[in-house]
C-alpha atoms as a PDB file:
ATOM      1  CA  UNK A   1      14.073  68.725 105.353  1.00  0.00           C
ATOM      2  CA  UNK A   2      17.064  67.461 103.760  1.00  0.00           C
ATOM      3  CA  UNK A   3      19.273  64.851 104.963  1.00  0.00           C
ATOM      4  CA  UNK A   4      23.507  65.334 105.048  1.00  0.00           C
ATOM      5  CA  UNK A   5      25.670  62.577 104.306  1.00  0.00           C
ATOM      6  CA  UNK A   6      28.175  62.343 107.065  1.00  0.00           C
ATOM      7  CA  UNK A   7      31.428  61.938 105.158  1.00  0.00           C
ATOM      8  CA  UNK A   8      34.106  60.225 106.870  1.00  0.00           C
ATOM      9  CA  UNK A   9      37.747  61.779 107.872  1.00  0.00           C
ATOM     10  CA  UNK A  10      40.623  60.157 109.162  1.00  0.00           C
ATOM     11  CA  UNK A  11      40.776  56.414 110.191  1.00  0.00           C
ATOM     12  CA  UNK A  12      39.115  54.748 113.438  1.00  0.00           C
ATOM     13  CA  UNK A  13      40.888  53.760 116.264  1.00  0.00           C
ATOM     14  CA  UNK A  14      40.839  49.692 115.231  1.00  0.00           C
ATOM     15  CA  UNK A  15      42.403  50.615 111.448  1.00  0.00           C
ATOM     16  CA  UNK A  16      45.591  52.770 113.216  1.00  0.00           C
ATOM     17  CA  UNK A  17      45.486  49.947 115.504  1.00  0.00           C
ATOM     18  CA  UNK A  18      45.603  46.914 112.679  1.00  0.00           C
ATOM     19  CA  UNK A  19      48.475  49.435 111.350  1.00  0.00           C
ATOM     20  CA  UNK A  20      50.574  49.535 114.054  1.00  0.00           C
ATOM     21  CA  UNK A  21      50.276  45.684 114.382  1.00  0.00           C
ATOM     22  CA  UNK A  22      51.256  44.989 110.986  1.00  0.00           C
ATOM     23  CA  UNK A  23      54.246  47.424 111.083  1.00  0.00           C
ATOM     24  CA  UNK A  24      55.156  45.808 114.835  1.00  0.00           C
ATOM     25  CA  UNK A  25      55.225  42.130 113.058  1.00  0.00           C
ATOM     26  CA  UNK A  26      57.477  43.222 110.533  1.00  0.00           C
ATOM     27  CA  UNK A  27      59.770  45.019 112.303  1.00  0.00           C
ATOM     28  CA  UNK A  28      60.037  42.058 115.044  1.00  0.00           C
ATOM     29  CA  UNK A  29      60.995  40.270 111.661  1.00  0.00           C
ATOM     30  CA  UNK A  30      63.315  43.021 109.749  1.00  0.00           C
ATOM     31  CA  UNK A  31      65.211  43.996 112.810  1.00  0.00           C
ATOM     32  CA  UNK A  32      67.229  40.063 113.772  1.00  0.00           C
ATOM     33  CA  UNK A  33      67.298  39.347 110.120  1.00  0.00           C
ATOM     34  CA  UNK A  34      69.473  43.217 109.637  1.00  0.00           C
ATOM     35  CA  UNK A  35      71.704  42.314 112.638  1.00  0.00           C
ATOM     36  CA  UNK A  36      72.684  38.921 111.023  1.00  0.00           C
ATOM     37  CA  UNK A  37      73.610  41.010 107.543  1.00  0.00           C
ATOM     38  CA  UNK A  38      75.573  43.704 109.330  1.00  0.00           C
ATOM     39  CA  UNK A  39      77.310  40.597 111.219  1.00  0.00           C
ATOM     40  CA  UNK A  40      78.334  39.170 107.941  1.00  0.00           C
ATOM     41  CA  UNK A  41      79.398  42.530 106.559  1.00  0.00           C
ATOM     42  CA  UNK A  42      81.807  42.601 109.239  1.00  0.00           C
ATOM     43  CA  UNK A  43      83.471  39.496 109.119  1.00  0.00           C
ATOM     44  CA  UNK A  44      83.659  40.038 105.082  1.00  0.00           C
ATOM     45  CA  UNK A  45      85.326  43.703 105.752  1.00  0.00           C
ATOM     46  CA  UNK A  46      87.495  42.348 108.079  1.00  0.00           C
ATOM     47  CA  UNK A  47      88.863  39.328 105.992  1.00  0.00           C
ATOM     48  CA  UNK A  48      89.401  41.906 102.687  1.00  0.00           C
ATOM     49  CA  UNK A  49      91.283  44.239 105.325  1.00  0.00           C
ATOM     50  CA  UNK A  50      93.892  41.319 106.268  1.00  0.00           C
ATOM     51  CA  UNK A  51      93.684  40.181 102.533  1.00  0.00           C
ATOM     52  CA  UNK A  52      95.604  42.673 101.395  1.00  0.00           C
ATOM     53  CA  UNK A  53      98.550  41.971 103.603  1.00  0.00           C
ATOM     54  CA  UNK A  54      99.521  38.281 101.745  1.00  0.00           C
ATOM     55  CA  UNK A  55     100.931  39.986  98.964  1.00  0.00           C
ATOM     56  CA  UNK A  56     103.310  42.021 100.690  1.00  0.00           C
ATOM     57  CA  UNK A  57     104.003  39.625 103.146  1.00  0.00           C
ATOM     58  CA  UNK A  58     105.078  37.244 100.127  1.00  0.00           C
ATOM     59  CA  UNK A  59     107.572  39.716  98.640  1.00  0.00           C
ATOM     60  CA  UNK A  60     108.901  39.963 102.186  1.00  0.00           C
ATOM     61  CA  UNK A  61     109.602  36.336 102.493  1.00  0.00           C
ATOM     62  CA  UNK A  62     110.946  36.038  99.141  1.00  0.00           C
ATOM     63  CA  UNK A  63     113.246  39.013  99.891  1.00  0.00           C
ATOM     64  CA  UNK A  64     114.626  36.911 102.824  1.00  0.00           C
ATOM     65  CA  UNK A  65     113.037  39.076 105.529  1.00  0.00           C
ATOM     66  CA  UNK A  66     110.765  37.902 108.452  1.00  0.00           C
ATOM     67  CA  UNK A  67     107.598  39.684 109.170  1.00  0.00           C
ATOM     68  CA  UNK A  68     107.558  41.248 112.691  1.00  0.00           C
ATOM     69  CA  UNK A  69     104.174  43.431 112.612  1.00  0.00           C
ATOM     70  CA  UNK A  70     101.363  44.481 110.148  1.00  0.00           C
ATOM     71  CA  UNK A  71     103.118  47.458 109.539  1.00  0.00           C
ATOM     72  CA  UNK A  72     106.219  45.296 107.801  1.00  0.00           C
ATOM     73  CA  UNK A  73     103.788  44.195 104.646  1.00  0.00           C
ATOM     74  CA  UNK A  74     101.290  47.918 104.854  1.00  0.00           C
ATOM     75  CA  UNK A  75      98.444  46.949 107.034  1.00  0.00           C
ATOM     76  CA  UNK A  76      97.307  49.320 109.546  1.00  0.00           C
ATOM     77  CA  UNK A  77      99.187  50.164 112.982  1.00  0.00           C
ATOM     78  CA  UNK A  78      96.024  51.433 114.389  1.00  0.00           C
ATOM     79  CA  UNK A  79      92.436  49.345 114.870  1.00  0.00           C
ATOM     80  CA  UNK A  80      90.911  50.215 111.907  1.00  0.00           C
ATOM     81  CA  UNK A  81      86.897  50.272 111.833  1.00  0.00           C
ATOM     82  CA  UNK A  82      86.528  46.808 111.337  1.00  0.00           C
ATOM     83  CA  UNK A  83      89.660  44.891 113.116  1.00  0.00           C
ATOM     84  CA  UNK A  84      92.509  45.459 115.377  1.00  0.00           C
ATOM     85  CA  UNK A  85      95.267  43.392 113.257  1.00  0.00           C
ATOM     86  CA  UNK A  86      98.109  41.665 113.440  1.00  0.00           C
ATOM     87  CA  UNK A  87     100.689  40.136 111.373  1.00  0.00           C
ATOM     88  CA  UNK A  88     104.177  37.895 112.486  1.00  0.00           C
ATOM     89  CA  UNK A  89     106.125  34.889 110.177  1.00  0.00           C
ATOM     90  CA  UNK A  90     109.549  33.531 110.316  1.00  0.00           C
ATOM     91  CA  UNK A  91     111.030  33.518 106.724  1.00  0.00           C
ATOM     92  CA  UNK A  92     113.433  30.461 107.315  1.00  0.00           C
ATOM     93  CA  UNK A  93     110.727  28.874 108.870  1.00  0.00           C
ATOM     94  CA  UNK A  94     108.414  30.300 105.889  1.00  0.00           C
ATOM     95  CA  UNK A  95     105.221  30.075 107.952  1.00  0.00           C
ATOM     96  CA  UNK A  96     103.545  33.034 109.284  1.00  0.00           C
ATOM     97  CA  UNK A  97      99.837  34.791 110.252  1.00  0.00           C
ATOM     98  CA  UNK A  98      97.556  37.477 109.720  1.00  0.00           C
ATOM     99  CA  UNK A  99      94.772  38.162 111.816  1.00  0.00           C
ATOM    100  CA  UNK A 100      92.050  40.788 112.423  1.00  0.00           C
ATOM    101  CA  UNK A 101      90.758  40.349 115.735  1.00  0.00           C
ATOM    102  CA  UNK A 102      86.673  41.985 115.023  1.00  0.00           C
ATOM    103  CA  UNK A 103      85.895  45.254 116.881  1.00  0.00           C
ATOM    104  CA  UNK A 104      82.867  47.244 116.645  1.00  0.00           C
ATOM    105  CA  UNK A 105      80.791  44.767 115.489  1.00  0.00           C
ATOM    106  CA  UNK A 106      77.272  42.775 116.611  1.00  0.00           C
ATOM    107  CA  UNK A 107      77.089  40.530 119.141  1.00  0.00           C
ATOM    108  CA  UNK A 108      77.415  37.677 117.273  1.00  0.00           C
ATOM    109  CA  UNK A 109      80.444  38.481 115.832  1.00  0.00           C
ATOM    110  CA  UNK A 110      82.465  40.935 118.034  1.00  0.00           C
ATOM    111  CA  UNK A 111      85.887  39.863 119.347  1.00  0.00           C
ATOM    112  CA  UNK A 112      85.787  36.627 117.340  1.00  0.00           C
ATOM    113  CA  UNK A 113      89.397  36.506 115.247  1.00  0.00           C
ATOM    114  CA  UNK A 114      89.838  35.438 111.233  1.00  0.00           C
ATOM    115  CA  UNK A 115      93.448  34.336 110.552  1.00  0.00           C
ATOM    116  CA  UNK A 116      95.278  33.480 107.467  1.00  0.00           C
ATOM    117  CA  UNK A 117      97.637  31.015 108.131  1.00  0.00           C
ATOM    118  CA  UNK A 118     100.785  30.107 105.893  1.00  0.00           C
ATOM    119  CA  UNK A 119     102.129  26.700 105.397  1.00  0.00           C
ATOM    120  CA  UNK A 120     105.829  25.960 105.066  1.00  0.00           C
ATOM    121  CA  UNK A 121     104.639  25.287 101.777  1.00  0.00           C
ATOM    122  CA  UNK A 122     103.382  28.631 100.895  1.00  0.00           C
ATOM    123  CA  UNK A 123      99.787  28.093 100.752  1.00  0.00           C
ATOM    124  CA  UNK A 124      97.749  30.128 102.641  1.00  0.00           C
ATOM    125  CA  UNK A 125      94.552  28.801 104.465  1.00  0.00           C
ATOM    126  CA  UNK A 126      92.274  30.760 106.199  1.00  0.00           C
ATOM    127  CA  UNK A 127      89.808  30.179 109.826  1.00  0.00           C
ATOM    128  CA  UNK A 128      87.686  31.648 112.249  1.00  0.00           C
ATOM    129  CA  UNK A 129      87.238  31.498 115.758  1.00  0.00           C
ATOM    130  CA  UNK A 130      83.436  31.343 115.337  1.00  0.00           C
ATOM    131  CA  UNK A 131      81.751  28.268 116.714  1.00  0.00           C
ATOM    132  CA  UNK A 132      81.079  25.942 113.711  1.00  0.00           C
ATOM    133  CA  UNK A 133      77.067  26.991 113.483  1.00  0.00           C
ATOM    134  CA  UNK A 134      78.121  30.276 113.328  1.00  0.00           C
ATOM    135  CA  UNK A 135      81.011  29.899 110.760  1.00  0.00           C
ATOM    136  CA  UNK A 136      78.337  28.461 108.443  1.00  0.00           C
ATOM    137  CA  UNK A 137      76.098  31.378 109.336  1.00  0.00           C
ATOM    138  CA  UNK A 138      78.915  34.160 109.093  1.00  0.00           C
ATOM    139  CA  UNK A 139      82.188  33.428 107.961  1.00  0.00           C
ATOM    140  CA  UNK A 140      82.384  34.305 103.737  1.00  0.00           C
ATOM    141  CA  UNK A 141      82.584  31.333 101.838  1.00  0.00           C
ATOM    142  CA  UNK A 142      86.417  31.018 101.021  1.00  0.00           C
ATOM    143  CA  UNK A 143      87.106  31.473 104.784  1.00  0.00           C
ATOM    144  CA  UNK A 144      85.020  28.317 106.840  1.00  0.00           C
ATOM    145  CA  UNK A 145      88.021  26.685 108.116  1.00  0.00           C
END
């Protein structure tokens, strides 16, 4: 009589169950860690959106003209994907903002504002309404004020 060597096919029950474990453990790790970038992403879109507008919103002012909307120095009308903006500055008084009040964001980030401010002296500083662990945590470098 010979004997057969059972062969083995597939995986038992406690190896698809190790698997699902391991992939469970990650994902509880992956998934905060990915809503933290796309928060981020956000706030950076949203400041290069309103970015754009200082330029034109120079020229204005040095053309003698005050800035009544974003559509006065080419920034959207509409919300855009990132921000619902909005621009106003008072050429005598030579101070004026831009902000882009987040929309269709995370949590952690939606509805918060990012403003750039100008000074009667022209310079042009920029802030969040994040609280201040959350700047640190979200708010780009160049805007932490």
């Amino acid at each position: 009589m010979t004997m057969q060597k059972r062969v083995q096919q597939g995986f038992t029950l406690i190896e698809l169950m190790i698997v699902v474990a391991i992939i469970g453990i990650l994902a509880a790790i992956a998934l905060p860690a990915y809503s933290e970038y796309q928060a981020k992403s956000k706030v950076a879109a949203g400041l290069a959106e309103i970015s754009a507008g200082k330029t034109a919103f120079e020229d204005r002012f040095n053309n003698g003209q005050d800035v009544a909307a974003q559509t006065d120095i080419g920034l959207s009308a509409t919300a855009t994907g990132n921000c619902n903006i909005t621009a106003s500055g008072t050429q005598s008084a030579g101070t004026g903002t831009i902000t882009c009040d987040i929309i269709n964001a995370p949590q952690q980030v939606n509805g918060f504002d990012i403003v750039w401010t100008r000074g009667a002296n022209g310079v042009w500083a920029c802030s969040t309404t994040l609280a201040a662990a959350d700047k640190l945590k979200f708010a780009p470098r160049t805007c932490q004020g």
